[in-house]
Protein backbone atom coordinates (compact mmCIF):
# COMPACT_ATOMS: atom_id res chain seq x y z
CA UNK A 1 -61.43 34.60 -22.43
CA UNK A 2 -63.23 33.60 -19.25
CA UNK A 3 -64.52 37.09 -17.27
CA UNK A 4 -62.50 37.85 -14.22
CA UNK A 5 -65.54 37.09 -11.30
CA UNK A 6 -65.57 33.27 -13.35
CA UNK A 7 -61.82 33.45 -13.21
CA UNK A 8 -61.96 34.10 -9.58
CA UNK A 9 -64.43 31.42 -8.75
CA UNK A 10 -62.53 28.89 -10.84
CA UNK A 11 -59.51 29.63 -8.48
CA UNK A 12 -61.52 29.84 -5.37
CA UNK A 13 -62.52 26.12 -6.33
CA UNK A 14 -59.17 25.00 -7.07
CA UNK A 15 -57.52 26.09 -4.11
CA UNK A 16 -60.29 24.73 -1.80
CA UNK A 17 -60.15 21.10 -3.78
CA UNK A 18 -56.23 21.38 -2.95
CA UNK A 19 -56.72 22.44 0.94
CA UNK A 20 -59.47 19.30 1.14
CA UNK A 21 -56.86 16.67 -0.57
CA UNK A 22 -54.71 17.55 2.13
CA UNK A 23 -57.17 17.37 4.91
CA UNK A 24 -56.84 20.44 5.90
CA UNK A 25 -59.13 23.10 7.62
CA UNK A 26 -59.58 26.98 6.87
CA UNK A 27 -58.17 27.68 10.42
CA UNK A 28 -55.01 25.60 10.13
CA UNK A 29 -54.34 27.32 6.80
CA UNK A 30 -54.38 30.41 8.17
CA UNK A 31 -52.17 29.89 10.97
CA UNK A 32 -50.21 28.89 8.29
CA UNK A 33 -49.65 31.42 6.21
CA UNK A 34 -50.47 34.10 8.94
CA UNK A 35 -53.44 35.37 8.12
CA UNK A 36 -57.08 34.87 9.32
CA UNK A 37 -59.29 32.38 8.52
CA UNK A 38 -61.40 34.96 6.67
CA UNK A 39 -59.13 35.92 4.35
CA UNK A 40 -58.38 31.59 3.34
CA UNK A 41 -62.42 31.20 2.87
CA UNK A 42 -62.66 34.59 0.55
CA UNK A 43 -59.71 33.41 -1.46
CA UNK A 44 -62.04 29.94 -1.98
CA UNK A 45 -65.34 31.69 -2.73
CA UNK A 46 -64.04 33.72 -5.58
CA UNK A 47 -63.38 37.10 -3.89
CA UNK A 48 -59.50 37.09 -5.05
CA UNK A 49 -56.26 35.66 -4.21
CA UNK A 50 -52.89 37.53 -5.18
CA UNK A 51 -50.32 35.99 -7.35
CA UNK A 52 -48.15 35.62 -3.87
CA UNK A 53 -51.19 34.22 -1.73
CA UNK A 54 -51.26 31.50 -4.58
CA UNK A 55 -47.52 30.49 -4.38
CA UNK A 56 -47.59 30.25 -0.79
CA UNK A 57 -50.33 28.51 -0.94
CA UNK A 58 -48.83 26.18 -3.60
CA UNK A 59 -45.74 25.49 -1.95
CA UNK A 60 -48.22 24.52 0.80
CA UNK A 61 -50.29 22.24 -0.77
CA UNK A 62 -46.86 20.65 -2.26
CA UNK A 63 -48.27 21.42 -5.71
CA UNK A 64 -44.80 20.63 -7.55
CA UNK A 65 -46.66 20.44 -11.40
CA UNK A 66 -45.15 23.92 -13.12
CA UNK A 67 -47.91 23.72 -15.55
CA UNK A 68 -50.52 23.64 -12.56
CA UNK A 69 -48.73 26.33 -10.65
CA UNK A 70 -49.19 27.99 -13.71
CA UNK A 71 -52.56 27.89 -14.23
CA UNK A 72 -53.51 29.09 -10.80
CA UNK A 73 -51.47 31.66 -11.01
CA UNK A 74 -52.77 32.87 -14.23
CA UNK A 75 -56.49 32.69 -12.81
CA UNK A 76 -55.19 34.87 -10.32
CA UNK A 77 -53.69 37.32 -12.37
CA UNK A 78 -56.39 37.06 -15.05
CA UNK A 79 -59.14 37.69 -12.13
CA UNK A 80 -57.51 40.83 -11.40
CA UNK A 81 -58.18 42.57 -15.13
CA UNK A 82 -61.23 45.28 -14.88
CA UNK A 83 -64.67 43.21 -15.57
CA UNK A 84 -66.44 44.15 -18.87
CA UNK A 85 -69.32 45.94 -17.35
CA UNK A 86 -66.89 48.60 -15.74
CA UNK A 87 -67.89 51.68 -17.90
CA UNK A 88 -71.24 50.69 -17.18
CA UNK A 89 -70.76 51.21 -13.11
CA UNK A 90 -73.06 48.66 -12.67
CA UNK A 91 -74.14 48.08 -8.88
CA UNK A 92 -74.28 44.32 -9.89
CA UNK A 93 -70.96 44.21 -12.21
CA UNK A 94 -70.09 40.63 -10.88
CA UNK A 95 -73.58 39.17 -11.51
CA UNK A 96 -73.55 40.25 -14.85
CA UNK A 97 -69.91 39.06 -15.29
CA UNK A 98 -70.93 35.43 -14.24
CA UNK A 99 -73.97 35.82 -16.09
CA UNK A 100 -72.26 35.76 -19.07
CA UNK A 101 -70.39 32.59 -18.79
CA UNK A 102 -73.37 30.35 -16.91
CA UNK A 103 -74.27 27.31 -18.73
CA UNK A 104 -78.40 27.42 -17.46
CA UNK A 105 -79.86 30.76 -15.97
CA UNK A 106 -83.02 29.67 -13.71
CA UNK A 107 -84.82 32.91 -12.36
CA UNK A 108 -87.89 33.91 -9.93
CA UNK A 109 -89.58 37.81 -10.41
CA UNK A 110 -92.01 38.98 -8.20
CA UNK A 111 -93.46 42.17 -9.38
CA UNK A 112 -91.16 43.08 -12.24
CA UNK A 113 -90.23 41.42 -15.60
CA UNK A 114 -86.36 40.01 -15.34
CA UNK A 115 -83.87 42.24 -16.84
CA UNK A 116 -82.89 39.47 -19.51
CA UNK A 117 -85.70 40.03 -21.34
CA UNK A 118 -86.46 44.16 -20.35
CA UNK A 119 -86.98 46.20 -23.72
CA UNK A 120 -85.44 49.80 -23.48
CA UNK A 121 -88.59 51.64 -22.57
CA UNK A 122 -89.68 49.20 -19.80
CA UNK A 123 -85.65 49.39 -18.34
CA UNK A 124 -86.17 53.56 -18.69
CA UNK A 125 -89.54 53.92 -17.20
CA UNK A 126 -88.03 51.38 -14.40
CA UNK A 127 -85.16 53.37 -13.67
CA UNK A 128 -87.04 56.79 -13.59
CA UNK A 129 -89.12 54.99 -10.86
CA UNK A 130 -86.20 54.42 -8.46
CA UNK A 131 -84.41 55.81 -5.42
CA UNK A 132 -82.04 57.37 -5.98
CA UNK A 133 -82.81 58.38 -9.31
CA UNK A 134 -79.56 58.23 -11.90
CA UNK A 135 -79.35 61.27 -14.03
CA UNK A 136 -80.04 60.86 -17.86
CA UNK A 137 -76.68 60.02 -18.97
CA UNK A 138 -76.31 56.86 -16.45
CA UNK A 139 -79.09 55.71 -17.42
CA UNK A 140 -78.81 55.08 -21.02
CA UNK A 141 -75.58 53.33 -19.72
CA UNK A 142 -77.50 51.32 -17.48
CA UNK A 143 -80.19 50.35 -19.89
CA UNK A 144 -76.88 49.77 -22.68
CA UNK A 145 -75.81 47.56 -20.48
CA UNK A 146 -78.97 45.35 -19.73
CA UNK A 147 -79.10 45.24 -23.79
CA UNK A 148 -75.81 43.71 -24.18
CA UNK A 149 -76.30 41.28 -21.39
CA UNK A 150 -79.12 39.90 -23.14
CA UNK A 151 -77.58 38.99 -26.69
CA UNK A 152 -76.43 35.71 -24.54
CA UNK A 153 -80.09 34.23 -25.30
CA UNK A 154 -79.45 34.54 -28.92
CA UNK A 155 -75.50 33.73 -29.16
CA UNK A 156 -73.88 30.49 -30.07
CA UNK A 157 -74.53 28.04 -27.70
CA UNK A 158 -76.77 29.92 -25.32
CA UNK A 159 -77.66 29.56 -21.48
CA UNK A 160 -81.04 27.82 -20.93
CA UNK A 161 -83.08 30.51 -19.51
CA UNK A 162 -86.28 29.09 -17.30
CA UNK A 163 -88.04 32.19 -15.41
CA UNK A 164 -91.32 32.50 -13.60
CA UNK A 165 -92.69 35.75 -12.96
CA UNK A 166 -95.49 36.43 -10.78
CA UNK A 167 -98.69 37.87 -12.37
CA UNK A 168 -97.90 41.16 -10.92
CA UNK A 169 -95.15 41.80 -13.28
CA UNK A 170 -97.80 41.82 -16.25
CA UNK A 171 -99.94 43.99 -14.58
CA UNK A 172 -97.77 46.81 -12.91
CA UNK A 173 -97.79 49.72 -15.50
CA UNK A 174 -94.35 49.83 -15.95
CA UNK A 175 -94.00 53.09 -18.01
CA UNK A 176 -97.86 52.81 -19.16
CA UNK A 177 -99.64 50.99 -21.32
CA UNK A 178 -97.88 50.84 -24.75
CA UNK A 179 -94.58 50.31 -22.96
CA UNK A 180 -96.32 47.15 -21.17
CA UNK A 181 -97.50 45.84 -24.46
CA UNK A 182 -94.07 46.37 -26.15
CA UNK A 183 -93.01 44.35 -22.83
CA UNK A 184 -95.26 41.57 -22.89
CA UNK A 185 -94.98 41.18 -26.72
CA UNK A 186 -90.81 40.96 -26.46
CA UNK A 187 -91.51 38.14 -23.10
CA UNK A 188 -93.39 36.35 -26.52
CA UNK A 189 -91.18 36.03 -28.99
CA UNK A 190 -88.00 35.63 -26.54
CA UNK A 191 -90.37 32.50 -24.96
CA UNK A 192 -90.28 30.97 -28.66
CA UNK A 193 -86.90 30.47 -28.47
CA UNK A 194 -85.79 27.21 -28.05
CA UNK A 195 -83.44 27.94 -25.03
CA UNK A 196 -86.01 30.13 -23.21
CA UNK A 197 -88.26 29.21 -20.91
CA UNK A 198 -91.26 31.54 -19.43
CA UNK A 199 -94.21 30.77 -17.03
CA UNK A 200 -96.29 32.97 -14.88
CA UNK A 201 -97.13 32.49 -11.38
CA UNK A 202 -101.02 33.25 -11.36
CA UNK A 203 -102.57 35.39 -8.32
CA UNK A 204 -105.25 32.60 -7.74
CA UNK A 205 -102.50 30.49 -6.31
CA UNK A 206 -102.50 32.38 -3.43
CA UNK A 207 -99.48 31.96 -1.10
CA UNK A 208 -96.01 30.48 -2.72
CA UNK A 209 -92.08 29.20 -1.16
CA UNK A 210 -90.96 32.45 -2.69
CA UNK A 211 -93.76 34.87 -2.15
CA UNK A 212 -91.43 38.03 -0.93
CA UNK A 213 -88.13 36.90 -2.92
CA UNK A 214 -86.26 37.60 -5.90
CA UNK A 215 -83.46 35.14 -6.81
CA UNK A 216 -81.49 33.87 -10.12
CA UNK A 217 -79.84 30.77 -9.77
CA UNK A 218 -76.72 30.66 -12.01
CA UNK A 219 -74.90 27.16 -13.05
CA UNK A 220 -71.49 27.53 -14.29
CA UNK A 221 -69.03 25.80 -16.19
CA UNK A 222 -66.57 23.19 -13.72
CA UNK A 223 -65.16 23.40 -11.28
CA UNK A 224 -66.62 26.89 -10.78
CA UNK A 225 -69.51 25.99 -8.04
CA UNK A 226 -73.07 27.82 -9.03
CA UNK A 227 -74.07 30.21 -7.63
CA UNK A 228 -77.78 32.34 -6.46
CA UNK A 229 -78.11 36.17 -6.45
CA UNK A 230 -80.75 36.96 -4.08
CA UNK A 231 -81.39 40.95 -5.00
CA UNK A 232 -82.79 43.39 -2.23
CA UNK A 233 -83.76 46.84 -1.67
CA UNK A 234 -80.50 47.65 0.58
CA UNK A 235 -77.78 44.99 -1.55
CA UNK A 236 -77.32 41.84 -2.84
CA UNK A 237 -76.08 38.38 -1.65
CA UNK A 238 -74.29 35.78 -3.34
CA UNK A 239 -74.83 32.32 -2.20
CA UNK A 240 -72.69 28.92 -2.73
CA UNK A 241 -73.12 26.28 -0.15
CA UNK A 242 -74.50 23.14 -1.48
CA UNK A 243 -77.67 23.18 0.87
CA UNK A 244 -78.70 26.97 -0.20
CA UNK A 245 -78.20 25.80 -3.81
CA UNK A 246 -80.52 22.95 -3.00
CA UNK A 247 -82.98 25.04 -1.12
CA UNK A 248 -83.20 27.21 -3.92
CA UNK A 249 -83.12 24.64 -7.09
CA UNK A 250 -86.34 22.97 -4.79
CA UNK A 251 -87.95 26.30 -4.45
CA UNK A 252 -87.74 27.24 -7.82
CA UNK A 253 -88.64 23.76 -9.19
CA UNK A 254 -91.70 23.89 -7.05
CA UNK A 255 -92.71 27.00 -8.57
CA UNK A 256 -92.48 25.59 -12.17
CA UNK A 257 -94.74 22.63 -11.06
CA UNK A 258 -97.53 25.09 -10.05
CA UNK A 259 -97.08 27.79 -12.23
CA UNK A 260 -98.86 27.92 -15.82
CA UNK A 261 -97.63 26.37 -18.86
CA UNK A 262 -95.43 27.86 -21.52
CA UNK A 263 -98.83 27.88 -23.68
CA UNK A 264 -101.31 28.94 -21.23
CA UNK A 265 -98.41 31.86 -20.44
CA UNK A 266 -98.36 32.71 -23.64
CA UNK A 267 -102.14 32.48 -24.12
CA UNK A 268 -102.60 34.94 -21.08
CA UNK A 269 -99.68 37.05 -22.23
CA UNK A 270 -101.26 37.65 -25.97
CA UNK A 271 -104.45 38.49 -23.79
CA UNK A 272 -103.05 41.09 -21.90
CA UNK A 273 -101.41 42.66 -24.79
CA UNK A 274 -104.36 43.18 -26.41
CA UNK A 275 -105.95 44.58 -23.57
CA UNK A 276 -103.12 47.13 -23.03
CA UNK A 277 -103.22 47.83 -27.56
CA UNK A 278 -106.74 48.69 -26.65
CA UNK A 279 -105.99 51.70 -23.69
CA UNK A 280 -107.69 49.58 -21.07
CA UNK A 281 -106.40 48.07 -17.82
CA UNK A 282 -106.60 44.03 -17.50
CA UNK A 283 -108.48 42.93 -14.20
CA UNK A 284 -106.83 40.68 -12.64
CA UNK A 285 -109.86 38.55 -11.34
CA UNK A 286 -110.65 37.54 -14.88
């Protein structure tokens, strides 16, 4: 079974297809129905629509199929059931929820490795560096939870993963120097699967299109639109237009272009573990 956030976005995209065949607009729907245009474009971006909102807006529509009706109004019901990640309290329970189901998982880091490929000490020594700090209980939960995420890279059928990280993610002594070389050797043998896809973003390159960003682009299964989580220090945003899904496929395909290789990444990566094996600190000039 599809995870409720898919669920949600599946009827979001549904419902919006239906409004469009009729050629009608958000505002006329609300009038409508009585309710605000607000509430018509969160039911069509995946934020939830009640069993009732979806008759109404059935009977609206003049959708007379019974096996349609009942397929958007078992998305809506369905989107309503508690995600998986719940007894995890994750802050970013709906990312991970439509991480699971995403078809190709394309992903920029600029000073830290991406969470799909964390090990357990590198997740720890992370969250023992933030604000606030969780206490030692929620964050084995947190770091259970990153674990469990990541056995989509080996299931049946797996995402394709691409990711570029910025240099600075192999360099930042992220729970000291052991940890890092645990790190960098797990990036390795993830990057030889045939589904994953690593490069680094070296310093000499100088300025970049996503120098100060963090974003994961997500492509989901139809007619679920994709979607880009674009993390920062005080929340999250979720984007879906066409043109930021654009801007962001050309950003990130422009970093691939100038970014190492998968070899010369892994040729730099086996470097730097060896550096770390040995108790010393890479220079980044070399």
């Amino acid at each position: 079974m599809r995870g409720p956030a898919f669920q949600r976005r599946e009827l979001g995209a549904l419902l919006r297809a239906l409004r469009n065949e009729k050629g009608l607009t958000v505002e006329q729907v609300a009038e409508r129905l009585l309710c605000s245009p607000s509430k018509v474009s969160r039911m069509e971006t995946g934020q939830g629509a009640t069993a009732r909102d979806v008759r109404d807006l059935c009977n609206l529509y003049e959708v007379t199929s019974e096996a349609e009706r009942d397929r958007l109004m078992t998305l809506a019901t369905e989107g309503k059931r508690p995600a998986r990640w719940q007894r995890y309290d994750l802050a970013y329970a709906r990312y991970a929820d439509l991480e699971q189901e995403a078809l190709a998982i394309s992903a920029f880091q600029s000073s830290v490795v991406h969470g799909l490929l964390h090990t357990a000490d590198y997740a720890r020594a992370q969250h023992e560096g933030s604000m606030p700090r969780l206490d030692p209980g929620q964050i084995d939960l947190q770091i259970e939870a990153k674990l469990a995420r990541q056995r989509i890279l080996t299931q049946a059928s797996p995402p394709a993963f691409a990711v570029v990280l910025d240099e600075a993610a192999l360099h930042r002594l992220v729970g000291g120097r052991q940890v890092m070389a645990a790190q960098l050797a797990k990036i390795l043998d993830m990057s030889a699967l045939p589904n994953v896809k690593v490069q680094i973003l070296p310093f000499e390159l100088g300025a970049h299109p996503a120098l100060e960003a963090n974003f994961t682009i997500l492509e989901l299964p139809e007619p679920a639109p994709g979607v880009v989580f674009v993390e920062g220090m005080i929340g999250s945003t979720y984007l879906d237009r066409p043109d930021d899904l654009k801007r962001y496929h050309d950003v990130f395909n422009k970093l691939q272009s100038i970014a190492l290789s998968p070899q010369d990444t892994s040729d730099l990566i086996a470097k730097l573990i060896r550096t770390y094996k040995a108790g010393l600190t890479p220079d980044p000039a070399l």
